[in-house]
C-alpha atoms as a PDB file:
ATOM      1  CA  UNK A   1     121.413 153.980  81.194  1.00  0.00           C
ATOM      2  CA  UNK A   2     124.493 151.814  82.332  1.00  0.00           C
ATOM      3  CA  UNK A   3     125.050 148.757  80.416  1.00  0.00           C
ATOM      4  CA  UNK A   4     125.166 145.283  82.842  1.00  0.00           C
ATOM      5  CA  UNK A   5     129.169 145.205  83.549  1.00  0.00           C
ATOM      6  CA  UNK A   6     127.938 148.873  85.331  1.00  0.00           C
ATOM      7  CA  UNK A   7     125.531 147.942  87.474  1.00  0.00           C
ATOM      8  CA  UNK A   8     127.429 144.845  88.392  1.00  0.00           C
ATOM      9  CA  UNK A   9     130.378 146.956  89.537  1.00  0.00           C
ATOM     10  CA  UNK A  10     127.819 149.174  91.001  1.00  0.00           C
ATOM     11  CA  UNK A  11     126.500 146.210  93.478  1.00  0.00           C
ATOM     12  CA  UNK A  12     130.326 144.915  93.928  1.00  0.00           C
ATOM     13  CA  UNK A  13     131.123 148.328  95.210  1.00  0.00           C
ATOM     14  CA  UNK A  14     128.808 148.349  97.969  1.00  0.00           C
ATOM     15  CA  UNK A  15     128.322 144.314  98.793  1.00  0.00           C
ATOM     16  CA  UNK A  16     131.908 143.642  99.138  1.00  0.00           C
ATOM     17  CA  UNK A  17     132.254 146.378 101.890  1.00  0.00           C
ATOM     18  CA  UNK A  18     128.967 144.666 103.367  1.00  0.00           C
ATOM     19  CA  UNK A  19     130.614 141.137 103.271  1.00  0.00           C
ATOM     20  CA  UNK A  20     134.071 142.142 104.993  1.00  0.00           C
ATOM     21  CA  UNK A  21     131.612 144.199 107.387  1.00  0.00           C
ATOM     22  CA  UNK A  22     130.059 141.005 107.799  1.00  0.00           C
ATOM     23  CA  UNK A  23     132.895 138.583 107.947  1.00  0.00           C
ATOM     24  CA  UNK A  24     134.519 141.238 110.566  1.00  0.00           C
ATOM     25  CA  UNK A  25     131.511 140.810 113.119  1.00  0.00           C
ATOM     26  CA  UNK A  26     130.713 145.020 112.794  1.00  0.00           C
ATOM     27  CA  UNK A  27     127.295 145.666 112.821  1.00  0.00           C
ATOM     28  CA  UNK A  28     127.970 148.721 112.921  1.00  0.00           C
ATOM     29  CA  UNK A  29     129.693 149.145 109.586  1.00  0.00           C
ATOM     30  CA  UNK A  30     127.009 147.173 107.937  1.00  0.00           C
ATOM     31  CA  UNK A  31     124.651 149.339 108.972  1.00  0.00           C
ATOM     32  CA  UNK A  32     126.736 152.155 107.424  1.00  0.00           C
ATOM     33  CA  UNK A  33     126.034 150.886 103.703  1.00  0.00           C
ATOM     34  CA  UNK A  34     122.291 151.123 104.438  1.00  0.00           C
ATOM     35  CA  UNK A  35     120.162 154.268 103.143  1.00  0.00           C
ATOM     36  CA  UNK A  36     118.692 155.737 106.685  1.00  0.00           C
ATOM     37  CA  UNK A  37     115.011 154.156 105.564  1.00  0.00           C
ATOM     38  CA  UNK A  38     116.272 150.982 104.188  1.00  0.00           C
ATOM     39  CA  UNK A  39     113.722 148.234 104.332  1.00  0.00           C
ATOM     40  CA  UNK A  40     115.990 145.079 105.697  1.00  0.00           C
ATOM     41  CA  UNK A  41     114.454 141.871 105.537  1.00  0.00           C
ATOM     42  CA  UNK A  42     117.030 138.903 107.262  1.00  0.00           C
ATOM     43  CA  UNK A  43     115.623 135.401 108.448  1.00  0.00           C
ATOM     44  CA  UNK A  44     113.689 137.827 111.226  1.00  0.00           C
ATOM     45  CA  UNK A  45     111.354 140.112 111.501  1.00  0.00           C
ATOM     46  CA  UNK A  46     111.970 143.070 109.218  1.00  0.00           C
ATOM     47  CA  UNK A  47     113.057 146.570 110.569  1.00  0.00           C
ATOM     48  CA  UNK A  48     113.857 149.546 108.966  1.00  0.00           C
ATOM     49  CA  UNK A  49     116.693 151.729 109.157  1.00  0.00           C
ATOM     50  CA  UNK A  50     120.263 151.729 109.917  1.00  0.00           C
ATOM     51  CA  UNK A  51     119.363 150.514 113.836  1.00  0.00           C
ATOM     52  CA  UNK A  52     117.448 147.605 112.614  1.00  0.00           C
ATOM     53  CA  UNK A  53     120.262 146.626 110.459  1.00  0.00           C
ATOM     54  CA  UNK A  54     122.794 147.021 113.060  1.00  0.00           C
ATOM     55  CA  UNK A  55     120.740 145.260 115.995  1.00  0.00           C
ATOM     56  CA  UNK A  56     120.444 142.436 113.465  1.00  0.00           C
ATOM     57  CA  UNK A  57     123.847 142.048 112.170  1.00  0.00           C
ATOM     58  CA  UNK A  58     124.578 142.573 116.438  1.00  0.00           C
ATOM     59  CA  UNK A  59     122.872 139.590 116.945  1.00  0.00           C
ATOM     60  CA  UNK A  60     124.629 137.012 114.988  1.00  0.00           C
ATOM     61  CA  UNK A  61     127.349 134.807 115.702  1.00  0.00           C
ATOM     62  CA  UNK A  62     131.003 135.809 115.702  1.00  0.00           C
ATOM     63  CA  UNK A  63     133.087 133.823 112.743  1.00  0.00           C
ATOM     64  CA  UNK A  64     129.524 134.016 110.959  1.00  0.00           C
ATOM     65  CA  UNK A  65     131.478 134.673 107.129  1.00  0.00           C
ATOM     66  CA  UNK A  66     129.251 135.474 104.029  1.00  0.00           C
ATOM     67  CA  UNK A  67     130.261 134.968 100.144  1.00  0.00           C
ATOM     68  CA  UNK A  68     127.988 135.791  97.511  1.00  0.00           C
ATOM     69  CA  UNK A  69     127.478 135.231  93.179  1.00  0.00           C
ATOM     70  CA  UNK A  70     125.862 138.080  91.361  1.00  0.00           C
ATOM     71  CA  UNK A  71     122.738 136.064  89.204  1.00  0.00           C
ATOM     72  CA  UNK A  72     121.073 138.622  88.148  1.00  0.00           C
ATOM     73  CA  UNK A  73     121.054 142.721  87.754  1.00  0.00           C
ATOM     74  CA  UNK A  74     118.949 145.430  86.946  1.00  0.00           C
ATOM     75  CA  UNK A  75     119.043 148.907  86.325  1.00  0.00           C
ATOM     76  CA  UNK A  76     115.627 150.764  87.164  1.00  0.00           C
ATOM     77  CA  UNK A  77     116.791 154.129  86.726  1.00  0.00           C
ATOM     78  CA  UNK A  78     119.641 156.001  86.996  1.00  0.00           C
ATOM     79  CA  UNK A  79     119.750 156.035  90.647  1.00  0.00           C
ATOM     80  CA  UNK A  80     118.258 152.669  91.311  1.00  0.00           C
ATOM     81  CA  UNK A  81     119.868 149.154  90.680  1.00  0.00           C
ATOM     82  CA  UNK A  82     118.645 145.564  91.812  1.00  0.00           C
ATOM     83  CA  UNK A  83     120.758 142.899  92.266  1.00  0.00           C
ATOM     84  CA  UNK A  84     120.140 139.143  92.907  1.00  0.00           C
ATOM     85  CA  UNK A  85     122.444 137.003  94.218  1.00  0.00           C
ATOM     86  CA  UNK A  86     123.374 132.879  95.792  1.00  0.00           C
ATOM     87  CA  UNK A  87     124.391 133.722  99.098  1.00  0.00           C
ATOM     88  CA  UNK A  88     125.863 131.150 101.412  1.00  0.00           C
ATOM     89  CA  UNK A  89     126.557 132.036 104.986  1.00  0.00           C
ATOM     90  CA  UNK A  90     129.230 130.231 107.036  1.00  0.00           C
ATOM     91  CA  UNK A  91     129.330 129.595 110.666  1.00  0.00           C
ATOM     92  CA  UNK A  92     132.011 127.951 113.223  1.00  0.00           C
ATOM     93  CA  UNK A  93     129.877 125.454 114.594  1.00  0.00           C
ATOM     94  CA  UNK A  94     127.248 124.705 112.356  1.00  0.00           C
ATOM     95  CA  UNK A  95     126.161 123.981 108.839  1.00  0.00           C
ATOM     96  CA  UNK A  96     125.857 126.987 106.732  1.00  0.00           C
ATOM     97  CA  UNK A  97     122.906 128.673 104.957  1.00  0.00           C
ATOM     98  CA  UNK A  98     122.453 129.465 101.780  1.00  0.00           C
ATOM     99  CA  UNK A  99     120.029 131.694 100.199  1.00  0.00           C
ATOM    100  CA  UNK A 100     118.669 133.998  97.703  1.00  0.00           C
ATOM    101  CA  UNK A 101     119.090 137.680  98.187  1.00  0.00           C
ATOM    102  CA  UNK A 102     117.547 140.529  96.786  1.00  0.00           C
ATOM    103  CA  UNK A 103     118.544 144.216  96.917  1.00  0.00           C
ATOM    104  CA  UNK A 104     117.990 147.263  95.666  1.00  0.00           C
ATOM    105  CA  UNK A 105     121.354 150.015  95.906  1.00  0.00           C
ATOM    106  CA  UNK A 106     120.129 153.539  95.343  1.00  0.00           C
ATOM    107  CA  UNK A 107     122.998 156.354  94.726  1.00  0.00           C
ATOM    108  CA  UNK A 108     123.099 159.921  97.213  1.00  0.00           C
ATOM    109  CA  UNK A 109     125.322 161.983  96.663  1.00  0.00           C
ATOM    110  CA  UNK A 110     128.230 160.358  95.340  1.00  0.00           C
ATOM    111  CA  UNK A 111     127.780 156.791  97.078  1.00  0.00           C
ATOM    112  CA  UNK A 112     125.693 154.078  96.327  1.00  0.00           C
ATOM    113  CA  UNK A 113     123.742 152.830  99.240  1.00  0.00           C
ATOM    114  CA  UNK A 114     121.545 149.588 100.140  1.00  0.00           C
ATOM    115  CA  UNK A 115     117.764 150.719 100.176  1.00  0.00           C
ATOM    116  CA  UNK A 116     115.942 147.376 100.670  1.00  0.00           C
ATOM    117  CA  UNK A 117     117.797 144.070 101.475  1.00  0.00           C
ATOM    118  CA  UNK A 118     115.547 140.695 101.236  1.00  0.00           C
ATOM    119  CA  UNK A 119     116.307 137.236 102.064  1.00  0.00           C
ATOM    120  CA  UNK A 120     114.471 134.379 101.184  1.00  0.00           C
ATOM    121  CA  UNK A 121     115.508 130.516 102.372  1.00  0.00           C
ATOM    122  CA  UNK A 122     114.596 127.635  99.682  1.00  0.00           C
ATOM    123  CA  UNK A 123     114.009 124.392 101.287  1.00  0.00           C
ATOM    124  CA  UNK A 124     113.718 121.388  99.194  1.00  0.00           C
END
């Protein structure tokens, strides 16, 4: 097994490509760092897939910017780490939103991927 500075570089390698996919408004490129089966859980209905990811990430507003501190990792198997993270997105004409985000990365091949991506919002 990897010690934690591994699996954190492990996460930064595929969530900063998902935040400047994010912060550029392409869905498309999100959807990219997504296993093809990924469960993806946003502040709507689930969907799974690359589509669902895409559709989602389609849907929200241009200048939407995210930023994101590692809390927490975990490595449940070679293949398989879990990250937990503050997440704050940023908008252009409104308040942002922060949350708490879970995922999982899985490696194929010789890339890690995102294989289940949840969001949960604490009020209060």
């Amino acid at each position: 097994m990897n010690s934690g500075n591994d699996d954190e570089l492990v996460l930064r390698g595929v969530l900063d490509p998902w935040k400047a996919a994010v912060d550029a408004h392409d869905p498309e490129a999100v959807a990219r760092l997504f296993t093809e089966d990924a469960i993806f859980q946003g502040l709507h209905p689930y969907g799974v897939g690359r589509a669902g990811v895409a559709e989602y990430y389609a849907s929200q507003p241009l200048g939407m910017k995210a930023a994101y501190d590692l809390l927490e990792t975990r490595r449940y198997a070679d293949d398989l780490v879990l990250g937990y993270l503050d997440t704050e997105f940023t908008f252009t004409d409104r308040p942002p939103v922060d949350v708490k985000l879970a995922v999982l990365v899985r490696r194929l091949g010789d890339g890690w991927y995102i294989a289940h991506y949840q969001v949960s919002r604490l009020d209060g």
